[in-house]
Protein backbone atom coordinates (compact mmCIF):
# COMPACT_ATOMS: atom_id res chain seq x y z
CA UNK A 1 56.15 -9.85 -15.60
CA UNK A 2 59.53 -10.19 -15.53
CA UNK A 3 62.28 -9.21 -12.87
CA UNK A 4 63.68 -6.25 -14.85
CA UNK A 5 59.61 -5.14 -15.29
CA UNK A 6 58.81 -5.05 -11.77
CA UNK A 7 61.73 -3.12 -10.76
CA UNK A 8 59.71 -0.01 -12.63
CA UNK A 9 56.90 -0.72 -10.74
CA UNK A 10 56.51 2.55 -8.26
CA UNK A 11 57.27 2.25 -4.83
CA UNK A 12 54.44 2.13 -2.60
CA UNK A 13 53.18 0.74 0.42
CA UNK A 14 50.35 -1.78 -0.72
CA UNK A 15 50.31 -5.63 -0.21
CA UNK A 16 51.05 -7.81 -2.91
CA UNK A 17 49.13 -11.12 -3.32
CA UNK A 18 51.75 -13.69 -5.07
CA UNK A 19 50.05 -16.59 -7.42
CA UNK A 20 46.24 -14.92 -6.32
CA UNK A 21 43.33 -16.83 -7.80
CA UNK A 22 40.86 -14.91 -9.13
CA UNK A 23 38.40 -16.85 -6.94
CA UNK A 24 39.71 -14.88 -4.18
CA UNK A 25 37.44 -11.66 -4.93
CA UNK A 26 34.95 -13.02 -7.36
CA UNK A 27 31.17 -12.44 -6.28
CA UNK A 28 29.74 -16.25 -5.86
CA UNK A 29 27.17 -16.00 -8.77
CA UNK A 30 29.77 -14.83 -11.05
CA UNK A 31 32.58 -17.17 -9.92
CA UNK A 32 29.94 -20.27 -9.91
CA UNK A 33 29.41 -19.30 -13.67
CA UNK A 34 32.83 -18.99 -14.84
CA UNK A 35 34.06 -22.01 -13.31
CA UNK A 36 31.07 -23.95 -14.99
CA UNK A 37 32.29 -22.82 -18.32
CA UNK A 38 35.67 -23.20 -17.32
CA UNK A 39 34.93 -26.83 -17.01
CA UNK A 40 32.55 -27.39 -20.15
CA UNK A 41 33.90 -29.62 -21.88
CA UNK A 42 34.63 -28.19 -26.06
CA UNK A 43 33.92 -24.30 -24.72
CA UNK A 44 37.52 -23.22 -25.82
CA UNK A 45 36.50 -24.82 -28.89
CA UNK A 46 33.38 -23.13 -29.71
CA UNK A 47 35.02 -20.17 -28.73
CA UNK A 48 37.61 -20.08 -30.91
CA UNK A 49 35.47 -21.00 -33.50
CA UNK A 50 33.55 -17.88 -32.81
CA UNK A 51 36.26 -15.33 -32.85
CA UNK A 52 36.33 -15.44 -36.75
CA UNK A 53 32.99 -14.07 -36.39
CA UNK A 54 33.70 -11.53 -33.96
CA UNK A 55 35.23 -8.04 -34.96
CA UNK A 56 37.90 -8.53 -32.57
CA UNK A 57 40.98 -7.73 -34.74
CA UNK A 58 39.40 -4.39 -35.82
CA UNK A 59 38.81 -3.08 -32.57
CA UNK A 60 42.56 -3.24 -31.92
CA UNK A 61 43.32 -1.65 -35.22
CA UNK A 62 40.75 0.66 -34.64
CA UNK A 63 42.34 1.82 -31.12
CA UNK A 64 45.41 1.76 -32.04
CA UNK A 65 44.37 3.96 -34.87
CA UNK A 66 42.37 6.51 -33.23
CA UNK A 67 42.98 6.51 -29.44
CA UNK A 68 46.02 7.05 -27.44
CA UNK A 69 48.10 3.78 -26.11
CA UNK A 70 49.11 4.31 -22.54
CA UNK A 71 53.04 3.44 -22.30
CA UNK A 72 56.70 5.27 -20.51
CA UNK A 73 56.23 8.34 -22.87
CA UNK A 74 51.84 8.60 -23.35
CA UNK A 75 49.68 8.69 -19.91
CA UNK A 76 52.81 7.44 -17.77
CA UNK A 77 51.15 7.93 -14.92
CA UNK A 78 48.37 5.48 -16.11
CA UNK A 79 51.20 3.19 -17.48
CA UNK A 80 52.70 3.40 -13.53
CA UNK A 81 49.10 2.28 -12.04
CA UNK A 82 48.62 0.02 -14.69
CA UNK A 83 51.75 -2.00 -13.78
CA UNK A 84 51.83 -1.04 -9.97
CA UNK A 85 48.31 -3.17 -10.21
CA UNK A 86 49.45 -6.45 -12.45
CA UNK A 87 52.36 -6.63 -10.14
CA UNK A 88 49.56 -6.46 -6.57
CA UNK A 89 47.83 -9.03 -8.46
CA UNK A 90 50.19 -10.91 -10.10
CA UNK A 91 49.37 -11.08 -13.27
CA UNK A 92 52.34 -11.92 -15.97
CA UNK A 93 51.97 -10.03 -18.74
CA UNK A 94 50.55 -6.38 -18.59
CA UNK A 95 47.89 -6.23 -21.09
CA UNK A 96 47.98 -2.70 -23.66
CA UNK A 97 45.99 -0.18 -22.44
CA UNK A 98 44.25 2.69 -24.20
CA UNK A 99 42.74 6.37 -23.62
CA UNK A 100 40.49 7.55 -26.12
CA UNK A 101 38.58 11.04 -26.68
CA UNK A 102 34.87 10.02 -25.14
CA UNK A 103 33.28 12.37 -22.06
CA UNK A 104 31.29 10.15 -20.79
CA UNK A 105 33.40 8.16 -17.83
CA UNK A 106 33.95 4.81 -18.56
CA UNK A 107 36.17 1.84 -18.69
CA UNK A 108 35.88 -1.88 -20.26
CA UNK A 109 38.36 -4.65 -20.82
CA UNK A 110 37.85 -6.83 -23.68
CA UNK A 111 39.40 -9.27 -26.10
CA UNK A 112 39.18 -13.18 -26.79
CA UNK A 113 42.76 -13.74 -27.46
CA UNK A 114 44.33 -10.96 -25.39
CA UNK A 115 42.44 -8.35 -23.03
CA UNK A 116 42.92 -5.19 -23.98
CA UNK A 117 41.88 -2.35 -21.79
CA UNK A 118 39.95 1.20 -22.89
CA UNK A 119 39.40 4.05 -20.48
CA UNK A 120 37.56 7.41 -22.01
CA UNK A 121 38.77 10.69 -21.21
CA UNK A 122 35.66 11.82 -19.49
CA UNK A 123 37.05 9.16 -16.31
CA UNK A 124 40.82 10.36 -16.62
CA UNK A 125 39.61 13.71 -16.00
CA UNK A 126 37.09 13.26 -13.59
CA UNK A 127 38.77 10.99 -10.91
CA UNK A 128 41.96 11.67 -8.96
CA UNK A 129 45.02 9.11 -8.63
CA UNK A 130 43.75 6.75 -5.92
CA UNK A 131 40.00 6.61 -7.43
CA UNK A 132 42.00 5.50 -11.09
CA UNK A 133 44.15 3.30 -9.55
CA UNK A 134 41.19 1.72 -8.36
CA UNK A 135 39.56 1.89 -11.61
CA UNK A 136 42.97 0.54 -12.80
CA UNK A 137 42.96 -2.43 -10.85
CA UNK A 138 39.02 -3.30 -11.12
CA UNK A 139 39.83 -3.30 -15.34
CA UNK A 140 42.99 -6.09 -14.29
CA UNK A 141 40.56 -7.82 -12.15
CA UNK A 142 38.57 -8.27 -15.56
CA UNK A 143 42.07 -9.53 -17.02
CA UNK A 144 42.67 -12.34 -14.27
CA UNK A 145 39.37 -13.24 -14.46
CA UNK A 146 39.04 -13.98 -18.30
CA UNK A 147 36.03 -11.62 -18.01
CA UNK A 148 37.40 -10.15 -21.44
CA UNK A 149 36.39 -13.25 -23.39
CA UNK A 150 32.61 -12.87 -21.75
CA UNK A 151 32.73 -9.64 -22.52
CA UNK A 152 33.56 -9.50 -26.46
CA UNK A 153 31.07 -12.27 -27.06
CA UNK A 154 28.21 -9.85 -25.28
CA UNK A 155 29.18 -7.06 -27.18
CA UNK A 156 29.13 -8.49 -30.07
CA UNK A 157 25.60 -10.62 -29.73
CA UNK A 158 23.90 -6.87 -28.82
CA UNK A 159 25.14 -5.35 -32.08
CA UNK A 160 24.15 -8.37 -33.56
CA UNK A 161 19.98 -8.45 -31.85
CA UNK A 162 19.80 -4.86 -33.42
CA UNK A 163 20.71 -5.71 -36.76
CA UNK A 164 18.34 -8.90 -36.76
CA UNK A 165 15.56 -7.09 -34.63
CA UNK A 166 13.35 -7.41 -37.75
CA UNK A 167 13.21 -11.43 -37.50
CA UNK A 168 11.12 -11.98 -34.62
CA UNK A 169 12.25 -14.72 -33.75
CA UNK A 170 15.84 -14.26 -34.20
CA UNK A 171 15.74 -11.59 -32.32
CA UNK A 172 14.04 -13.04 -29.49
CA UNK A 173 16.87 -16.07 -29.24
CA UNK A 174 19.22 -13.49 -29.15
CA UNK A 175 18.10 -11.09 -26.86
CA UNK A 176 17.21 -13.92 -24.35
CA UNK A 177 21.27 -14.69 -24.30
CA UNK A 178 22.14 -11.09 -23.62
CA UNK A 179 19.31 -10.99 -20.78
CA UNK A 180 21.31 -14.32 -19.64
CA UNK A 181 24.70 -12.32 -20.07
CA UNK A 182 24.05 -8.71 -18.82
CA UNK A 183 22.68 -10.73 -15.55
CA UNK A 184 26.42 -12.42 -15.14
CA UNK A 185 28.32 -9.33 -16.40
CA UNK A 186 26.42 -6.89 -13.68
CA UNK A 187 27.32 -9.57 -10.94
CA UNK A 188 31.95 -9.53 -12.90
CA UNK A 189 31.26 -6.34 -11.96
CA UNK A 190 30.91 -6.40 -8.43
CA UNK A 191 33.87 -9.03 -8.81
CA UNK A 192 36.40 -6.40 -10.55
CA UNK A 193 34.97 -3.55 -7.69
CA UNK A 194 36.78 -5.89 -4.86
CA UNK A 195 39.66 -6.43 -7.30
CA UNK A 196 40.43 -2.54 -7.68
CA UNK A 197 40.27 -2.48 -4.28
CA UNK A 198 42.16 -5.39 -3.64
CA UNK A 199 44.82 -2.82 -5.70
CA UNK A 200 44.11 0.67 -4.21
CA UNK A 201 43.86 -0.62 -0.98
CA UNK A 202 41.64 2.35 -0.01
CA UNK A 203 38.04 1.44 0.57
CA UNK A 204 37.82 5.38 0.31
CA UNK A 205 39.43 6.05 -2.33
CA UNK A 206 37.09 3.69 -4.36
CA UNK A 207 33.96 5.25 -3.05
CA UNK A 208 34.24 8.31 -4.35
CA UNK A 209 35.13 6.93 -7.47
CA UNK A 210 32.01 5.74 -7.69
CA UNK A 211 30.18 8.72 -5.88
CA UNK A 212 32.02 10.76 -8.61
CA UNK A 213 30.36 8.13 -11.34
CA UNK A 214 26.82 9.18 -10.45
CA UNK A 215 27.34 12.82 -9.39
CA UNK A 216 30.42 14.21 -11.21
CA UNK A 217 33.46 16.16 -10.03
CA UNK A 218 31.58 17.53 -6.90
CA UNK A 219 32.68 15.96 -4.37
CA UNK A 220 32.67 18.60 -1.50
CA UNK A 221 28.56 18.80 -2.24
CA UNK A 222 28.51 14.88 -1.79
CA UNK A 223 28.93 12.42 1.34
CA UNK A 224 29.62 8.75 1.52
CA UNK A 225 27.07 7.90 4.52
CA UNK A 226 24.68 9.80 2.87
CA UNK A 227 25.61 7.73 -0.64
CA UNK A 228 25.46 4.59 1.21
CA UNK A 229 22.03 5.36 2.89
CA UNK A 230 20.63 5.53 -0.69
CA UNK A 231 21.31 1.99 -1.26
CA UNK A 232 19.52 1.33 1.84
CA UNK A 233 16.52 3.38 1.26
CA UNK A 234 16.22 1.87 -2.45
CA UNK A 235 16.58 -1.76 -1.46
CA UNK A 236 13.67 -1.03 1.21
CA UNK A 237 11.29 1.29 -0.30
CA UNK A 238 8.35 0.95 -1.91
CA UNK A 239 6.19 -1.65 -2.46
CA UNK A 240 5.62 -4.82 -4.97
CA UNK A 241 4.87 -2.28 -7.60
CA UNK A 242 8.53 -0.74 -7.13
CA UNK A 243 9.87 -4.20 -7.29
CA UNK A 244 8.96 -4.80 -10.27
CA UNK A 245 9.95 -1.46 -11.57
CA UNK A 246 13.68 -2.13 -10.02
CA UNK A 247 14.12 -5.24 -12.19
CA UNK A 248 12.67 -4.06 -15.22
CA UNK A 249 15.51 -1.31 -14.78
CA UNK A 250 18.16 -2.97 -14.36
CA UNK A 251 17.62 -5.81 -16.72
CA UNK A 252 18.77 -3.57 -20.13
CA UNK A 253 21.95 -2.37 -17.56
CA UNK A 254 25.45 -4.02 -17.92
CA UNK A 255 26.25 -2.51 -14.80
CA UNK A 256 24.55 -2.94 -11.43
CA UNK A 257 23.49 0.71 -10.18
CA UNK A 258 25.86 3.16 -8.67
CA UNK A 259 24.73 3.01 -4.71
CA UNK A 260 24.21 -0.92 -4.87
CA UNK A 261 27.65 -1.31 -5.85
CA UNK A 262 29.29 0.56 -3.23
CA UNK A 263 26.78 -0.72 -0.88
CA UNK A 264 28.31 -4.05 -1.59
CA UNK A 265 32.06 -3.18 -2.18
CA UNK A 266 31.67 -1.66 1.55
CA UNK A 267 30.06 -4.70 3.03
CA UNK A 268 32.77 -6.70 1.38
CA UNK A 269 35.48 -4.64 2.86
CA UNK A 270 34.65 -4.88 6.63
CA UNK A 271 34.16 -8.80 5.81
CA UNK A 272 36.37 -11.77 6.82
CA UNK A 273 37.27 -12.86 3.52
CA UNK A 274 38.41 -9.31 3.05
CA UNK A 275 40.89 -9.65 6.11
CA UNK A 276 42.17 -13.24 5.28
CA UNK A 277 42.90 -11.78 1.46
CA UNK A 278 44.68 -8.90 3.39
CA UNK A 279 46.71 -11.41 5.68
CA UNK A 280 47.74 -13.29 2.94
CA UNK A 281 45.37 -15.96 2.90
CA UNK A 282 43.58 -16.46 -0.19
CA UNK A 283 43.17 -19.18 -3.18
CA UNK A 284 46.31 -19.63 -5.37
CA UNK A 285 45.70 -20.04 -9.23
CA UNK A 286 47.70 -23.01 -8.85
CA UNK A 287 45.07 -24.95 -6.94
CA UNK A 288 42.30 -23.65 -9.77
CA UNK A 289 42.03 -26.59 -11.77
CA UNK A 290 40.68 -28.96 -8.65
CA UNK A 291 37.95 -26.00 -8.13
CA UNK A 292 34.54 -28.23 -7.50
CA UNK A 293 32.10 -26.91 -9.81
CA UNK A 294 29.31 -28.58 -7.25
CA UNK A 295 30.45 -26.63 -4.50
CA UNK A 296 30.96 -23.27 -6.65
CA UNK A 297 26.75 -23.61 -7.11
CA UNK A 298 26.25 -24.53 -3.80
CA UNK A 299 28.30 -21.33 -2.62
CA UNK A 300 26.21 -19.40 -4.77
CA UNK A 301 22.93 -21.23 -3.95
CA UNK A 302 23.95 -20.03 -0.83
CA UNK A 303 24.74 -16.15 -1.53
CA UNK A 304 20.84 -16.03 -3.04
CA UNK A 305 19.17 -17.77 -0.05
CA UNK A 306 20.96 -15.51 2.44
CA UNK A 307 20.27 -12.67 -0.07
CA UNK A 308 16.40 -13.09 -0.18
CA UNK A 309 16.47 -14.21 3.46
CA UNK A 310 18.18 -10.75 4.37
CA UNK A 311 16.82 -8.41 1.67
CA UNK A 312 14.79 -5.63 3.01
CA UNK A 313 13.29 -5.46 -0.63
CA UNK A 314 9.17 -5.89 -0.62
CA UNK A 315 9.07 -8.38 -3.17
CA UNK A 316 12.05 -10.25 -1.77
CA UNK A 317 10.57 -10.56 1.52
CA UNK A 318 7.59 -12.06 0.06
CA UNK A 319 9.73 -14.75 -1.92
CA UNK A 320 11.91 -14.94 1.69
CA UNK A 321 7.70 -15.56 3.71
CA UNK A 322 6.87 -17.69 0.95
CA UNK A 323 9.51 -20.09 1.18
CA UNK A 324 9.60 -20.25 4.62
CA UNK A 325 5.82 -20.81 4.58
CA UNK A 326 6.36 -23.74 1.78
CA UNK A 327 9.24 -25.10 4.27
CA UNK A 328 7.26 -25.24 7.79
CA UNK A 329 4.12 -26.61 5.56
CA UNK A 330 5.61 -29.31 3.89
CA UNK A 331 7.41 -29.91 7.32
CA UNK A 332 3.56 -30.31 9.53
CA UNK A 333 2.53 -31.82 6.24
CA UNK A 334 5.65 -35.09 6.53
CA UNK A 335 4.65 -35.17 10.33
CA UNK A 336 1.08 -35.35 9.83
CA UNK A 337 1.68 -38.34 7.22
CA UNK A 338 3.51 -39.97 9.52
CA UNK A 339 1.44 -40.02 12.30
CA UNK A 340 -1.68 -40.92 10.49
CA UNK A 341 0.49 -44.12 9.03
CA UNK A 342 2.09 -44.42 12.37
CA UNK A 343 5.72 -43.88 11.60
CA UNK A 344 5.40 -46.32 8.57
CA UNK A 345 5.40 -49.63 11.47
CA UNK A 346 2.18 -50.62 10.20
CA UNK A 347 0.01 -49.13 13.57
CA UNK A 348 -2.05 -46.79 10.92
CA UNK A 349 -4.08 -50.08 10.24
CA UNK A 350 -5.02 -51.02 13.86
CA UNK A 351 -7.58 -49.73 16.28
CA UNK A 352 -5.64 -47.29 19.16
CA UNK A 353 -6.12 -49.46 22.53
CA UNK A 354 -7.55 -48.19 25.38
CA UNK A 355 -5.93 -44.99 27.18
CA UNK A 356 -3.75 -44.39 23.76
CA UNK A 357 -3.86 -43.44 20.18
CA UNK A 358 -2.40 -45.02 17.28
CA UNK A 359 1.01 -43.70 16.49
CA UNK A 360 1.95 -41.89 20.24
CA UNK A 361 5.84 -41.93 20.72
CA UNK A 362 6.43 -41.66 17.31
CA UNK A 363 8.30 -38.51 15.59
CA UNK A 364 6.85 -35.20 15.97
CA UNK A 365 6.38 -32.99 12.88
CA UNK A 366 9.48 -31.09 11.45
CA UNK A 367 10.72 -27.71 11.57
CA UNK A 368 10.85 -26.42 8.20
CA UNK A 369 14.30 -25.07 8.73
CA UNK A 370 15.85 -27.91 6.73
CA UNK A 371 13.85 -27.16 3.87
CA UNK A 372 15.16 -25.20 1.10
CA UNK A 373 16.67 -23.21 3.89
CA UNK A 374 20.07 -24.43 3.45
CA UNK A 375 23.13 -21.41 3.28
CA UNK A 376 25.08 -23.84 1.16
């Protein structure tokens, strides 16, 4: 963005976070992915290999042919939020942005080459400034993150497993990449969610934008504890049975469900990382390229231990006792063997003397909190 740029960027009082890596609000799962691919060596390649394959120069002809592009004299307010949030985030160039005639609220960025971002006019009308500007910003979290890319490629492979659904086959290789996909694109999701409100700035603001997503323009008949205390109850209730139903109900979903994410955006917001973003302490872009992919996995090894450890879902309990149960068996198990062999010195093979037993003062049995415990 250039000098003369940000000088039309509206006056407001919001942080700005100069030269912020996207790493800074990404959800671990979804930043240990990305930087994985980031690092695979010949992805650009392949990539760019598959963009003649993919219809991506006839979606922008097709919105800039039918839908309305957001600019000084079309949607200025949008254009306003649109660069108010590249400039919070830093990013250089402001991608094009486009309204077009669909009620159903929604939003998506896309593009291999260049993100482009759509919003419908069923979310223009149904959210006020602050809830689109964090809508705004969550759509140019997609941009830093080079979610677009991701994006475009899922699209396309789901119109592609319907028109090959009568190969068997086919369709199964297919459709087990988009199951692989929609899981990373649900978790970008709750990545762009602390991005908007990395932008907004209003952890308010951005839940009723979503309360307004699941209930519509209604808001003095709805109540943000009471939205939140959905989450709760739906993580908790139930039994195995309604596990299993939960997963086989989100896995067709590109988005995670309303209440979970503003469960999570919440949690996020009263966090530390939060506050050290806030303060100006965060991850610069610069330092991006000596990003560890090992620790990236471990971080998110981490984020699902402490998820399952913490869950108050039945079946994640179970996995949560299960583990544990593996961790302190395998732990008298190791302490067990050694005492029989005596610690490995050899005693195992003697008779114990008198008044003692083979192996005493050797090492009691472990804990099992060392085993496949670890927060990463």
């Amino acid at each position: 963005m250039t000098e003369n740029d940000q000088g039309n960027v509206p006056s407001r009082q919001r942080k700005r976070f100069p030269g912020i890596s996207s790493r800074a609000y990404e959800h671990p799962a979804d930043r240990s992915a990305l930087v994985a691919l980031r690092k695979l060596s010949g992805f650009d390649t392949v990539f760019k290999a598959l963009s003649g394959l993919l219809p991506e120069r006839s979606l922008r002809l097709l919105f800039l042919s039918d839908s309305v592009r957001v600019s000084d004299a079309q949607f200025s307010h949008l254009n306003d939020m649109l660069r108010d949030a590249c400039y919070i985030l830093d990013l250089e160039k402001v991608p094009p942005m486009y309204v077009t005639q669909d009620p159903k609220p929604n939003a998506m960025c896309i593009g291999l080459d260049e993100p482009i971002i759509v919003v419908t006019t069923g979310l223009v009308e149904l959210l006020d400034e602050e809830e689109m500007r964090a809508v705004v910003g969550h759509e140019v979290g997609h941009a830093l993150s080079g979610h677009s890319v991701y994006r475009t490629v899922l699209l396309f492979l789901t119109g592609l497993a319907l028109k090959v659904a009568w190969i068997p086959l086919g369709n199964v290789a297919i459709m087990t990449i988009v199951t692989a996909l929609r899981e990373w694109f649900r978790k970008s999701e709750l990545s762009a969610d602390r991005a908007g409100l990395l932008v907004g700035q209003d952890v308010q603001a951005s839940m009723r934008g979503l309360m307004k997503i699941a209930g519509g323009n209604h808001l003095h008949e709805m109540n943000v504890d009471a939205f939140l205390a959905q989450a709760d109850e739906y993580e908790k209730s139930g039994d195995l049975r309604d596990s299993v139903l939960k997963i086989l109900n989100v896995l067709p979903r590109t988005h995670p469900f309303t209440t979970v994410r503003a469960a999570e955006l919440k949690k996020w917001s009263e966090s530390r990382d939060f506050q050290r973003i806030m303060d100006g302490h965060y991850p610069k872009r610069s330092e991006d390229k000596n990003t560890s992919v090992t620790d990236s996995f471990r971080e998110s090894a981490g984020h699902y231990a402490d998820t399952v450890r913490t869950s108050k879902d039945p079946l994640m309990k179970l996995v949560g006792d299960i583990a544990g149960g593996a961790g302190d068996l395998a732990g008298d198990l190791g302490g067990k063997l050694r005492s029989a062999f005596g610690g490995g010195s050899g005693q195992g093979a003697r008779k114990p003397d008198a008044g003692g037993t083979a192996g005493d003062g050797g090492p009691g049995p472990e804990t099992g909190s060392g085993t496949g415990q670890s927060e990463g």
